[in-house]
Protein backbone atom coordinates (compact mmCIF):
# COMPACT_ATOMS: atom_id res chain seq x y z
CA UNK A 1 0.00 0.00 0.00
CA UNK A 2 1.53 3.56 -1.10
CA UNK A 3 0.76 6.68 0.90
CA UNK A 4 1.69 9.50 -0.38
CA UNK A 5 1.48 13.31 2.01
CA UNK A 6 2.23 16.69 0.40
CA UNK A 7 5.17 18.06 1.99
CA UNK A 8 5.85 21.11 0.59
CA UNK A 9 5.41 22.75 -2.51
CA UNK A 10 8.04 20.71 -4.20
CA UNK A 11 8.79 17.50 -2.02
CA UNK A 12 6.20 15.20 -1.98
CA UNK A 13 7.03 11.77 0.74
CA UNK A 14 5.56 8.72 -0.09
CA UNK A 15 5.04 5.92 2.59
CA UNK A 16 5.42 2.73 1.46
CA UNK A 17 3.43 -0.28 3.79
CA UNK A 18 3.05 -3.68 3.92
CA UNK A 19 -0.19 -4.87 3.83
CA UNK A 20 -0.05 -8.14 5.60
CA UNK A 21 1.63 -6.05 8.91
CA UNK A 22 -1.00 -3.03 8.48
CA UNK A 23 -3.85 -5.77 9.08
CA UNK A 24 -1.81 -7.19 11.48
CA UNK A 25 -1.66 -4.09 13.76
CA UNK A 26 -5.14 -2.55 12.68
CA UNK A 27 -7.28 -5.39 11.60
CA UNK A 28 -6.66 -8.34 13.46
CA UNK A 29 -9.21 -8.78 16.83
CA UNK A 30 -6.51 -8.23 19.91
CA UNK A 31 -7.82 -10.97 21.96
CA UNK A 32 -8.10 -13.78 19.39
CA UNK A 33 -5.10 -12.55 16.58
CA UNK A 34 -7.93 -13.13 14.17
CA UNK A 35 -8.15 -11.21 11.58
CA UNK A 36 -11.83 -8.97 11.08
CA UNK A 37 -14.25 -9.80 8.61
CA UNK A 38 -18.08 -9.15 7.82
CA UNK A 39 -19.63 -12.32 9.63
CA UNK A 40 -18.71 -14.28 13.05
CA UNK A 41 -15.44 -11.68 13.01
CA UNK A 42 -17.07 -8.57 12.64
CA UNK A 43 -15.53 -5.85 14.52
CA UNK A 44 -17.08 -4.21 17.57
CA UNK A 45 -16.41 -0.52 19.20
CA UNK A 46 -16.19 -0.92 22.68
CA UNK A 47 -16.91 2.39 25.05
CA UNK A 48 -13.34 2.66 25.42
CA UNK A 49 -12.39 2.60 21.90
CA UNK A 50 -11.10 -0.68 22.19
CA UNK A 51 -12.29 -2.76 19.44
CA UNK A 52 -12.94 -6.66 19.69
CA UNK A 53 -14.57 -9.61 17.23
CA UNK A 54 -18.23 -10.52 17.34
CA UNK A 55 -17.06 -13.71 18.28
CA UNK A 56 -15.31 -12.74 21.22
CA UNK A 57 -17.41 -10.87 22.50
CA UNK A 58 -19.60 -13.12 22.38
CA UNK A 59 -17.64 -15.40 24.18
CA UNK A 60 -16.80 -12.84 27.00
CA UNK A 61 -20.34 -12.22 27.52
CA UNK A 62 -20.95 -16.29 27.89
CA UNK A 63 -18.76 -16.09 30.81
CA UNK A 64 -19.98 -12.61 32.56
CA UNK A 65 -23.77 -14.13 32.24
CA UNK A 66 -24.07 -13.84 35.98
CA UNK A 67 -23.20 -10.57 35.39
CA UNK A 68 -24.34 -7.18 34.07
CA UNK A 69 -20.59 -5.81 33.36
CA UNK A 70 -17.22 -6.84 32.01
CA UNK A 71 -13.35 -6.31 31.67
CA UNK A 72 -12.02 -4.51 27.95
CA UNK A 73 -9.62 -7.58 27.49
CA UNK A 74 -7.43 -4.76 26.45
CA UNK A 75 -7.54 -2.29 28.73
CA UNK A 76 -9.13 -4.35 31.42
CA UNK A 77 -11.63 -0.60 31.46
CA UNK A 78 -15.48 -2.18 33.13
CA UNK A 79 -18.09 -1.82 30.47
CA UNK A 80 -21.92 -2.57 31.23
CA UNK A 81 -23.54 -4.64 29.38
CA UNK A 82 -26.02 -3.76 27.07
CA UNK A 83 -29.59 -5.36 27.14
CA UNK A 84 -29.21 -6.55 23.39
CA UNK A 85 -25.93 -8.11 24.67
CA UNK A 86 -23.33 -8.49 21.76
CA UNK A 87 -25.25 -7.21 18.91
CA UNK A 88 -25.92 -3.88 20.91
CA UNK A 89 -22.62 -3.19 20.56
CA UNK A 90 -21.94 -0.48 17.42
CA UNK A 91 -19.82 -1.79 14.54
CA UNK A 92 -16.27 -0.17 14.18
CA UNK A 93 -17.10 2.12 11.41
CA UNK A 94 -13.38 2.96 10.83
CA UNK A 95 -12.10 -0.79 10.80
CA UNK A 96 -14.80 -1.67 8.32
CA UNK A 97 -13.92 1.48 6.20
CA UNK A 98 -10.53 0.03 6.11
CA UNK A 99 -11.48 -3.80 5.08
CA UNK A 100 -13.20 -1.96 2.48
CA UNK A 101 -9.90 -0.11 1.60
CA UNK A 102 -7.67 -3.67 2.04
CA UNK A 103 -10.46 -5.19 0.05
CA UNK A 104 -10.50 -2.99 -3.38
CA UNK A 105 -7.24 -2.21 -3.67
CA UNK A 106 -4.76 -3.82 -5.23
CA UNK A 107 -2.08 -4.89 -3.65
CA UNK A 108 1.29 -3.85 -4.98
CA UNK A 109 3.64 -6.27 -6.76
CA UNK A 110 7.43 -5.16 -5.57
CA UNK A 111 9.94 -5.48 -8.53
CA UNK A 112 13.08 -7.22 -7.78
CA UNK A 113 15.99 -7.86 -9.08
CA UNK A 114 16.90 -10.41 -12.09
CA UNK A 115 20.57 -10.91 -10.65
CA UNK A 116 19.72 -11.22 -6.96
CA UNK A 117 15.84 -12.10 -6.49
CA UNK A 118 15.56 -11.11 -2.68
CA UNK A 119 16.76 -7.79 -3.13
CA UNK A 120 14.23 -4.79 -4.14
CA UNK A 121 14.26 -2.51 -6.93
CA UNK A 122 16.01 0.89 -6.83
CA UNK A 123 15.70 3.65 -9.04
CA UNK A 124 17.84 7.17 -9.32
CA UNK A 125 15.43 9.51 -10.85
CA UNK A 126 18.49 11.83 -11.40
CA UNK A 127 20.04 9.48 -13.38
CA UNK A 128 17.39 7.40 -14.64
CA UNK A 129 19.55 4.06 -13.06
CA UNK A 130 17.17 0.85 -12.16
CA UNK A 131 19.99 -1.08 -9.26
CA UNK A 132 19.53 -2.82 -5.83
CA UNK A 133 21.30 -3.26 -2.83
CA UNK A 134 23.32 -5.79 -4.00
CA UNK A 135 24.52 -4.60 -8.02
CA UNK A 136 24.70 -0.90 -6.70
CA UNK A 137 28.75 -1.01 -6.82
CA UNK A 138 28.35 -1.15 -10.62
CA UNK A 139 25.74 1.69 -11.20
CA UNK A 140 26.18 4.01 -7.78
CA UNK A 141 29.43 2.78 -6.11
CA UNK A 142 28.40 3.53 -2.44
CA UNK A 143 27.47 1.53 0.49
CA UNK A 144 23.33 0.89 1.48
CA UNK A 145 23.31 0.56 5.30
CA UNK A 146 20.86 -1.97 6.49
CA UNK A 147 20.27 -2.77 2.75
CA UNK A 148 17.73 0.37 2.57
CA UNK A 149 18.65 3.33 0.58
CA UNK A 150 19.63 5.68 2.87
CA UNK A 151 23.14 6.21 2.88
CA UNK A 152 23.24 6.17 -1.61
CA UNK A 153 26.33 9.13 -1.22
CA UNK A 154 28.03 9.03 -5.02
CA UNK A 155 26.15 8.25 -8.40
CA UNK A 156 28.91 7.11 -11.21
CA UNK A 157 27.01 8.63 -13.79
CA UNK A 158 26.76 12.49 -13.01
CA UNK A 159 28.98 12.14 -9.49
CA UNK A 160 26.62 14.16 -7.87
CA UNK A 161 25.74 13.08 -4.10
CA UNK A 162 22.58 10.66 -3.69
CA UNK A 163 19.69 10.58 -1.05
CA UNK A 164 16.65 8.53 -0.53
CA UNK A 165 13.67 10.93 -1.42
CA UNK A 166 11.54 9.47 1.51
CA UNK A 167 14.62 10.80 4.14
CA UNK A 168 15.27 14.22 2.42
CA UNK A 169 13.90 17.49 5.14
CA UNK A 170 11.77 19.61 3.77
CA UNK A 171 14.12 22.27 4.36
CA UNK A 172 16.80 21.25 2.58
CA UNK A 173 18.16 23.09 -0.32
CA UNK A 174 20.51 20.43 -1.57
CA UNK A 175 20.61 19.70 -5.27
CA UNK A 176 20.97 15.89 -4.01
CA UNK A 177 19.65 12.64 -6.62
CA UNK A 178 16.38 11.14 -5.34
CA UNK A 179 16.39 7.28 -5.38
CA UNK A 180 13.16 5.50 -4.37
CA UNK A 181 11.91 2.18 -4.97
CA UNK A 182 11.60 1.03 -8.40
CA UNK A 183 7.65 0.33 -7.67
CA UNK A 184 7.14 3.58 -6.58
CA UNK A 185 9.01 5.13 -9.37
CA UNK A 186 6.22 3.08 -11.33
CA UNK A 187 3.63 4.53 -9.74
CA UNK A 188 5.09 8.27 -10.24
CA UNK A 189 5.76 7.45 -14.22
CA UNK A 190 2.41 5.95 -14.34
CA UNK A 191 0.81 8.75 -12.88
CA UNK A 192 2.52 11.34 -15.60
CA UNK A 193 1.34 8.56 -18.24
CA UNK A 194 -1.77 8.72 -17.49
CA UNK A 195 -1.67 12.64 -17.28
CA UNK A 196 -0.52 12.80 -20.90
CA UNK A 197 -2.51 10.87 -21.94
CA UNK A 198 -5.47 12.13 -20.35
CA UNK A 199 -4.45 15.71 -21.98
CA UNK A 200 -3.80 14.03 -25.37
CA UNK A 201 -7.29 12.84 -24.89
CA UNK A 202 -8.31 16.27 -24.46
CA UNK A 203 -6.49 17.27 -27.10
CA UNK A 204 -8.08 14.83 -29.22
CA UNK A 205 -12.19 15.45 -27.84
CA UNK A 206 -10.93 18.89 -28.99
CA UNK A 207 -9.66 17.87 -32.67
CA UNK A 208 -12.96 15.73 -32.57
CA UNK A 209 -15.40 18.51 -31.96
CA UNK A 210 -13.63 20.51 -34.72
CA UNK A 211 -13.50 17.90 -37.46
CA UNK A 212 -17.24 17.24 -35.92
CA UNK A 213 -18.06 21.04 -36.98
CA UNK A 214 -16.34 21.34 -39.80
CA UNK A 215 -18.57 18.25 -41.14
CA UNK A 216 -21.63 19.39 -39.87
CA UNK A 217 -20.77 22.54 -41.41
CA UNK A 218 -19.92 21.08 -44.54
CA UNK A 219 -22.89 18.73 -44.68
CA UNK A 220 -24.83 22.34 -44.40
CA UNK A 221 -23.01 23.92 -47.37
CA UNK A 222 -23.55 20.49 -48.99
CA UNK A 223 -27.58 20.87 -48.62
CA UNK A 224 -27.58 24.62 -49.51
CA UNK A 225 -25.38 24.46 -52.70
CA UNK A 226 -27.66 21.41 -53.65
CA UNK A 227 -30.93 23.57 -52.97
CA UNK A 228 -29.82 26.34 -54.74
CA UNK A 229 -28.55 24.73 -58.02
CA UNK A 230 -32.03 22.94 -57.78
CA UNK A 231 -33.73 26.38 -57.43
CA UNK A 232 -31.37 27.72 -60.35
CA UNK A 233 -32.44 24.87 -62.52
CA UNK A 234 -35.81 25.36 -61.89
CA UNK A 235 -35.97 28.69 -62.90
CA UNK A 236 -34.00 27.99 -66.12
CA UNK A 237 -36.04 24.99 -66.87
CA UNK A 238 -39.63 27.01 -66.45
CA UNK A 239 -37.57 29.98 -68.50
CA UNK A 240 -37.00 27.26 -71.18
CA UNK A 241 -40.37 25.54 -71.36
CA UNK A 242 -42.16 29.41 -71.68
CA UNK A 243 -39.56 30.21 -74.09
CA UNK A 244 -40.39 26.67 -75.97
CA UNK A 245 -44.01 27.64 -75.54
CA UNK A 246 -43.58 30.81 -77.22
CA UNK A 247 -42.10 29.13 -80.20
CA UNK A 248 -44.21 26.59 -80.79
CA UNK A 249 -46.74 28.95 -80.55
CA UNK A 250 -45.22 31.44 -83.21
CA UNK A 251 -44.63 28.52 -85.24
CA UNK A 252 -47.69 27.15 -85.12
CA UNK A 253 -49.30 30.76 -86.03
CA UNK A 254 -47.19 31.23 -89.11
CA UNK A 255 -47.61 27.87 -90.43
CA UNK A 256 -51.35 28.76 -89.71
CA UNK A 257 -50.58 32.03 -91.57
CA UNK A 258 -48.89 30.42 -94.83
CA UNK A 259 -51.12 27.91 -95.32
CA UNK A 260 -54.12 30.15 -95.21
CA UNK A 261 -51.86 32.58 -98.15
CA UNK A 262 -51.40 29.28 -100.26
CA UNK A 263 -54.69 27.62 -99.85
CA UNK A 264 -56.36 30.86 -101.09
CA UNK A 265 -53.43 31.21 -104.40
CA UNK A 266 -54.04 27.46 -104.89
CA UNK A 267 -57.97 29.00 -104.83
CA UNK A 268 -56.86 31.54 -107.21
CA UNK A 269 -54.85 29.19 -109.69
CA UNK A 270 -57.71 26.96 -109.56
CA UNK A 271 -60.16 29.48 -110.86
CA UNK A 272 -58.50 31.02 -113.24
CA UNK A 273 -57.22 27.38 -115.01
CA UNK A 274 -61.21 27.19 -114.63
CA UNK A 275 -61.72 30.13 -116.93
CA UNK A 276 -59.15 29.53 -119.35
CA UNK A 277 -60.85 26.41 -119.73
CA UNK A 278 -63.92 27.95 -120.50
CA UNK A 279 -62.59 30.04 -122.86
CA UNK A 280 -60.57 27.81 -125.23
CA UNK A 281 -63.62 25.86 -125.47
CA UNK A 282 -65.53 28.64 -126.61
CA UNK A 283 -62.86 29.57 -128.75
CA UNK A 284 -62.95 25.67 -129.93
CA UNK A 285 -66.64 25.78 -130.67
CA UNK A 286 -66.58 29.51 -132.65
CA UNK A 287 -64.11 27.96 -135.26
CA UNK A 288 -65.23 24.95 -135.50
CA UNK A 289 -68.86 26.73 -136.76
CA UNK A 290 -67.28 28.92 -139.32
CA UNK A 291 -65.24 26.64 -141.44
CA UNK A 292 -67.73 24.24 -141.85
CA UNK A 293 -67.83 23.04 -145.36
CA UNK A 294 -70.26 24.75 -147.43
């Protein structure tokens, strides 16, 4: 489990602990060693802030039954007993709240190292140097008291002096390398990844929105242009059929015209082919009376 307090406005300490040992002084019923759960185990808040298991309590109370009190079997304080017995007794919000806590979160994996398996992860964030305890000779040369990294001094690659990041005051001004555990370093690198990435997302739910726009602003244009060539057209097409209209109609009316002029010569011609007619047989009949043989 990784705590992590604000410091100051540059150092921030993280607290690294183990989980097994936090349930072991927090979670774990002080009269049994059992550790709490929701059922038979469940914690209980005693009026002196003890806490204790359903289960023993239960078992306390078994044993006081000629009694209306008992001993805290922690602080030996007298407590009365309640007439709902055990299950009077409130529930230890705070211990629940932390089973809670144990329960969702997952619990950390600690690199170690390839070379020497036992040993934890290091890592210089100076220098950007993975090591442990035991391989630190080759990449920071210096002793590790108590095989913790608190006494880093020298790092090979910048020679610059090293502390642990967890031990450095908050007053001090020394430009000293940080090196803290390799799973913490995770955590911190994760943390920025997942920073980035959440502003590249941003950046992106931005790009989206404008590519989104332009579309939707295109897809307008789109629907206008198309309306008004449509509109265009359909001007120009009723311009077209009145302008065909008008011809046909013109055409019509002089074809009307000219074959009213030539029905009335073909009249004419008719007639006077008529009379001609007449008159060369006229003429035909005069001769033929006056040279008649006498």
């Amino acid at each position: 489990m990784v705590l992590t307090f604000q410091m100051a406005s540059r150092l921030v300490e993280t607290v690294m602990i183990n989980v097994d040992d936090f349930a072991d002084s927090f979670l774990t019923c002080g009269t049994c060693f059992t550790g709490y759960d929701t059922r038979d185990r469940a914690a209980k808040l005693l009026p002196c802030s003890h806490t204790v298991c359903r289960s023993c309590l239960d078992r306390i109370l078994e044993t006081q039954m000629q009694s209306d009190s008992f001993r805290c079997p922690i602080c030996r304080e007298t407590i009365a007993v309640p007439a709902g017995g055990a299950r009077s007794f409130p529930p230890a919000f705070i211990v629940n709240q932390l089973l809670d806590l144990i329960a969702t979160q997952r619990r950390d994996i600690v690199p170690k190292c390839r070379l020497h398996p036992n040993q934890e992860l290091l890592f210089c964030e100076t220098c950007d140097v993975v090591f442990c305890t035991e391989c630190r000779d080759r990449t920071h040369g210096s002793a590790i008291s108590n095989g913790s990294c608190t006494s880093l001094t020298v790092c090979d690659s910048q020679q610059q002096p090293l502390e642990d990041s967890t031990n450095v005051p908050s007053s001090s001004s020394a430009l000293n390398h940080n090196v803290i555990t390799f799973n913490v370093a995770i955590k911190r690198c994760t943390e920025i990844m997942l920073y980035k990435m959440h502003l590249c997302v941003q950046e992106l739910d931005h790009a989206q929105d404008a590519v989104s726009a332009e579309l939707e602003r295109l897809t307008v244009n789109k629907n206008a242009c198309i309306e008004a060539i449509n509109l265009k057209f359909a001007e120009l097409i009723a311009l077209v059929d009145r302008r065909q209209a008008e011809l046909l109609d013109m055409v019509k009316r002089l074809a009307d015209d000219k074959h009213r002029a030539l029905t009335d010569q073909l009249t004419l011609i008719e007639s006077e082919r008529e009379a001609v007619r007449r008159e060369c047989n006229s003429i035909k009949g005069v001769v033929s009376q006056s040279f008649l043989p006498l």
